[in-house]
C-alpha atoms as a PDB file:
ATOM      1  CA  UNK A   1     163.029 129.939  86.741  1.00  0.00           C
ATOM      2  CA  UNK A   2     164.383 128.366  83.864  1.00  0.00           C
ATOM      3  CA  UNK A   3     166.561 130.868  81.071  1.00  0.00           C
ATOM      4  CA  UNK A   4     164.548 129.324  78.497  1.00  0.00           C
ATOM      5  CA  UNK A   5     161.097 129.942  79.547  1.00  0.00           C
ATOM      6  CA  UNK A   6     161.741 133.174  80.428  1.00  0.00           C
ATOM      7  CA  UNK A   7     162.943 133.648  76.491  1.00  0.00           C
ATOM      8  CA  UNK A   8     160.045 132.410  75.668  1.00  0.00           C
ATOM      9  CA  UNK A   9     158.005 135.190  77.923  1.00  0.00           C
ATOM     10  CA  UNK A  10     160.002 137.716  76.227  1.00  0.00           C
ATOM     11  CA  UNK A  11     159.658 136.866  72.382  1.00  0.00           C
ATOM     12  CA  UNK A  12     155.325 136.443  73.342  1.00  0.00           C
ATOM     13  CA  UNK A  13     155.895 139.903  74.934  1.00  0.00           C
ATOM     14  CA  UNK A  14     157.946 141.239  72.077  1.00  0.00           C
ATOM     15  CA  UNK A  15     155.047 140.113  69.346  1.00  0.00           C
ATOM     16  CA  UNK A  16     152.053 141.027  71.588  1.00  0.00           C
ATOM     17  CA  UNK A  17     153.337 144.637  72.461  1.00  0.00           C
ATOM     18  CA  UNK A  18     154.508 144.951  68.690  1.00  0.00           C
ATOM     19  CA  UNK A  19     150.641 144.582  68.062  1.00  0.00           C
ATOM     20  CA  UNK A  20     149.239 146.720  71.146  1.00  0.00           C
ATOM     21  CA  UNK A  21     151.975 149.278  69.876  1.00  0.00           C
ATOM     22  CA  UNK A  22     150.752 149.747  66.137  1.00  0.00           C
ATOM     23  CA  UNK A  23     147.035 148.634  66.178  1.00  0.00           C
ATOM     24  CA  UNK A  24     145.513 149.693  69.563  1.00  0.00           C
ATOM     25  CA  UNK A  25     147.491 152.925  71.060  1.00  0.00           C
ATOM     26  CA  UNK A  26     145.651 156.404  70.271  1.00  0.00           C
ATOM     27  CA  UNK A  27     148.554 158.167  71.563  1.00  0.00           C
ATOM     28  CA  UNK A  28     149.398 161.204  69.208  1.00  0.00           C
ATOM     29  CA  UNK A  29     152.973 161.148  70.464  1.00  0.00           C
ATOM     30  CA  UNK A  30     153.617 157.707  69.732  1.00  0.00           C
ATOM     31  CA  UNK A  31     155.034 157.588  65.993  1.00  0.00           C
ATOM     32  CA  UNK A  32     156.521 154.807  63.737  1.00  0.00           C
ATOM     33  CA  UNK A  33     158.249 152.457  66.648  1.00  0.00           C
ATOM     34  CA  UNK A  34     159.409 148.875  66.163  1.00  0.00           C
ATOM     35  CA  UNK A  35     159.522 146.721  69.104  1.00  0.00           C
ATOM     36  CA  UNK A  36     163.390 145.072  68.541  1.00  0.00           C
ATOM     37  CA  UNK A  37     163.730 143.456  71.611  1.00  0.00           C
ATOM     38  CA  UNK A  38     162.520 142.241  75.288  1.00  0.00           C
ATOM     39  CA  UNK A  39     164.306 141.271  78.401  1.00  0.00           C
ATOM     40  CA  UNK A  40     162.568 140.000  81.359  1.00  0.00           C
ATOM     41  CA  UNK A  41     164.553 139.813  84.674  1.00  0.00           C
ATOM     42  CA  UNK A  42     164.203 136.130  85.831  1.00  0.00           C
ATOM     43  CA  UNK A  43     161.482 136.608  88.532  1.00  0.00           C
ATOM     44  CA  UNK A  44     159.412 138.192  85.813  1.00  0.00           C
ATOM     45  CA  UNK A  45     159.081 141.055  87.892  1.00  0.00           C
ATOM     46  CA  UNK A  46     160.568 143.750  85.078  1.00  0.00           C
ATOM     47  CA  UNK A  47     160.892 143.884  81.204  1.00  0.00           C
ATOM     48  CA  UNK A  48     162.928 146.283  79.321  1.00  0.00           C
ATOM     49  CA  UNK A  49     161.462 147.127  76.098  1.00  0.00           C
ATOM     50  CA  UNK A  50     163.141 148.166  73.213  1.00  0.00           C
ATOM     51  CA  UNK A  51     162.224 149.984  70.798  1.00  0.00           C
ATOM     52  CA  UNK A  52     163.338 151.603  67.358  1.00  0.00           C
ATOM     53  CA  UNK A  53     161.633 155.445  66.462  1.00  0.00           C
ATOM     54  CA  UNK A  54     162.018 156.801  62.782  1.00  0.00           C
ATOM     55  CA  UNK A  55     162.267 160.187  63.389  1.00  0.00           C
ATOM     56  CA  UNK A  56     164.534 163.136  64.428  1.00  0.00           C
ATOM     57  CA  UNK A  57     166.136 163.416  68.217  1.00  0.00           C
ATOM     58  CA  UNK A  58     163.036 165.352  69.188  1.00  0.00           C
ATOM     59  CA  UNK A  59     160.816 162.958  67.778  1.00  0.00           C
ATOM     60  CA  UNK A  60     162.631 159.509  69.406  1.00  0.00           C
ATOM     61  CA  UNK A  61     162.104 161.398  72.697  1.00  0.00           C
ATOM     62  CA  UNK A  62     158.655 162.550  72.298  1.00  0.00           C
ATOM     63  CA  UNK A  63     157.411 159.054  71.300  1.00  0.00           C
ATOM     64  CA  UNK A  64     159.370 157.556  74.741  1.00  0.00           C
ATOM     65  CA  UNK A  65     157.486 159.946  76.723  1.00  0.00           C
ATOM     66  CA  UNK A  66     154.450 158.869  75.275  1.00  0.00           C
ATOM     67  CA  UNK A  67     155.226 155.353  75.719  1.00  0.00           C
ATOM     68  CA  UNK A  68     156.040 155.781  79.391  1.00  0.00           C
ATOM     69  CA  UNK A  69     152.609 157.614  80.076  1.00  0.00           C
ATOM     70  CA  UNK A  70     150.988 154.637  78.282  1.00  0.00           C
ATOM     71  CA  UNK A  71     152.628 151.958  80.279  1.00  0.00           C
ATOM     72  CA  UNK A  72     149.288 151.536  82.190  1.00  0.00           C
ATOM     73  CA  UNK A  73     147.332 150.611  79.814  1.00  0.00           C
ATOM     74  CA  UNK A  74     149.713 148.633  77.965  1.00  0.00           C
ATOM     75  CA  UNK A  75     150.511 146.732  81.125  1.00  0.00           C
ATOM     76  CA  UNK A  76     146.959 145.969  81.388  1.00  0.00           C
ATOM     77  CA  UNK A  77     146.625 144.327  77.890  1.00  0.00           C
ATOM     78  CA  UNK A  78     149.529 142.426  77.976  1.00  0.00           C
ATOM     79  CA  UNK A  79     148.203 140.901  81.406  1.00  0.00           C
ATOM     80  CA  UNK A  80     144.853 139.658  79.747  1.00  0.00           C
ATOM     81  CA  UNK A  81     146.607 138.211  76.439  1.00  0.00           C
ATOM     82  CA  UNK A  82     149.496 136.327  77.997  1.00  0.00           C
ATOM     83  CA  UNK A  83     148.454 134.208  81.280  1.00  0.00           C
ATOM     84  CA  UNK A  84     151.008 135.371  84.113  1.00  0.00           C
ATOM     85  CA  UNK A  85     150.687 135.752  87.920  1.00  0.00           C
ATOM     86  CA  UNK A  86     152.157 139.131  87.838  1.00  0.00           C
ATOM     87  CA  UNK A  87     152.824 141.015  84.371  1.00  0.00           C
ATOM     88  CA  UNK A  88     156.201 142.981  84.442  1.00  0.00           C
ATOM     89  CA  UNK A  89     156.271 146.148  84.577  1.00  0.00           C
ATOM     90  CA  UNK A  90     157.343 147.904  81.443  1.00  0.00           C
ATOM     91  CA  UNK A  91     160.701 150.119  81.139  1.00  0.00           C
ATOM     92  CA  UNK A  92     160.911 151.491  77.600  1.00  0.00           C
ATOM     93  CA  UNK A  93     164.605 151.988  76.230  1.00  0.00           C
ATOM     94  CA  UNK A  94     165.716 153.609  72.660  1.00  0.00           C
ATOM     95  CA  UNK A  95     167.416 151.138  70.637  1.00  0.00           C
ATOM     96  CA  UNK A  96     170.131 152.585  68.499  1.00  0.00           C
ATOM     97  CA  UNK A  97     171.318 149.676  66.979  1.00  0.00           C
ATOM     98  CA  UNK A  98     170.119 150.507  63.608  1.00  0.00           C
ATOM     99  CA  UNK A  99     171.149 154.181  63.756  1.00  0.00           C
ATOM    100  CA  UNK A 100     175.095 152.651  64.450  1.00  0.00           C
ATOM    101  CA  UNK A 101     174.496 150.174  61.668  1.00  0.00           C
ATOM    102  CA  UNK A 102     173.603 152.565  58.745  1.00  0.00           C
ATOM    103  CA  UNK A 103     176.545 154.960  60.066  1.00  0.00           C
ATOM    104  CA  UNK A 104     178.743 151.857  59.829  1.00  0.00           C
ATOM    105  CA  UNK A 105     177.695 151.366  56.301  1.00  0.00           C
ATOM    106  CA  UNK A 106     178.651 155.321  55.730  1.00  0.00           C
ATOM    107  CA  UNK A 107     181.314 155.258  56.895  1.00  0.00           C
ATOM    108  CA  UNK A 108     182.533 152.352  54.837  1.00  0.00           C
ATOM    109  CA  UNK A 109     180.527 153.216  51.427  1.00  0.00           C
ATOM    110  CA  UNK A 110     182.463 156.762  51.459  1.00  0.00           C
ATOM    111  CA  UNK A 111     185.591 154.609  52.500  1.00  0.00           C
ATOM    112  CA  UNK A 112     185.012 152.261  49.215  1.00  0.00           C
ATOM    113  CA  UNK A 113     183.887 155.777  47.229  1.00  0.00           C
ATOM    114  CA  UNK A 114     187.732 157.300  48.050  1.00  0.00           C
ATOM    115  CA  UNK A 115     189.170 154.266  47.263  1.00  0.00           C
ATOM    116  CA  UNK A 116     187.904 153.924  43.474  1.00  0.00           C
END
């Protein structure tokens, strides 16, 4: 299958779980998340999700466990609003990217503080 239509798959599944994430979930558990990225496996057979949490340790982890127990029905929606044979199934992962990035930018403002 070709690398780019599989992108494609991926950035439709990023916006339409974005959507099913924030609008349609009921879960309690599930807090502020951010869908930052998708990657399907090239047979379209898996998609890692991930996701950003605001929130303390405790939080991040409660809001991934309520994620995983929703992956049924969010499976389900995603295979009626994009047209697949088979819709992935769903593995959620934590993205920390953004937690790394504003320690970077710590790090460095208290470097540029010392320095004045």
């Amino acid at each position: 299958m070709s690398k780019v239509r599989t992108q494609r798959i991926a950035e439709q599944m990023k916006k339409e779980l974005g959507q099913l994430i924030q609008y349609e979930l009921k879960d309690p558990r599930v807090g502020f998340v951010t869908v930052t990225g998708v990657e399907v496996s090239s047979d379209l057979q898996l998609a890692k999700v991930y996701v950003s949490v605001m929130g303390s340790q405790e939080e991040k982890e409660t809001t991934l466990l309520g994620l995983d127990k929703s992956k049924g029905f969010l499976r389900k929606e995603l295979g009626q609003r994009i047209q697949l044979r088979h819709t992935p199934e769903l593995q959620f992962r934590l993205d920390e990217s953004l937690d790394y990035g504003s320690h970077i930018d710590k790090i460095l403002q208290d470097l540029h503080d010392k320095g004045e």
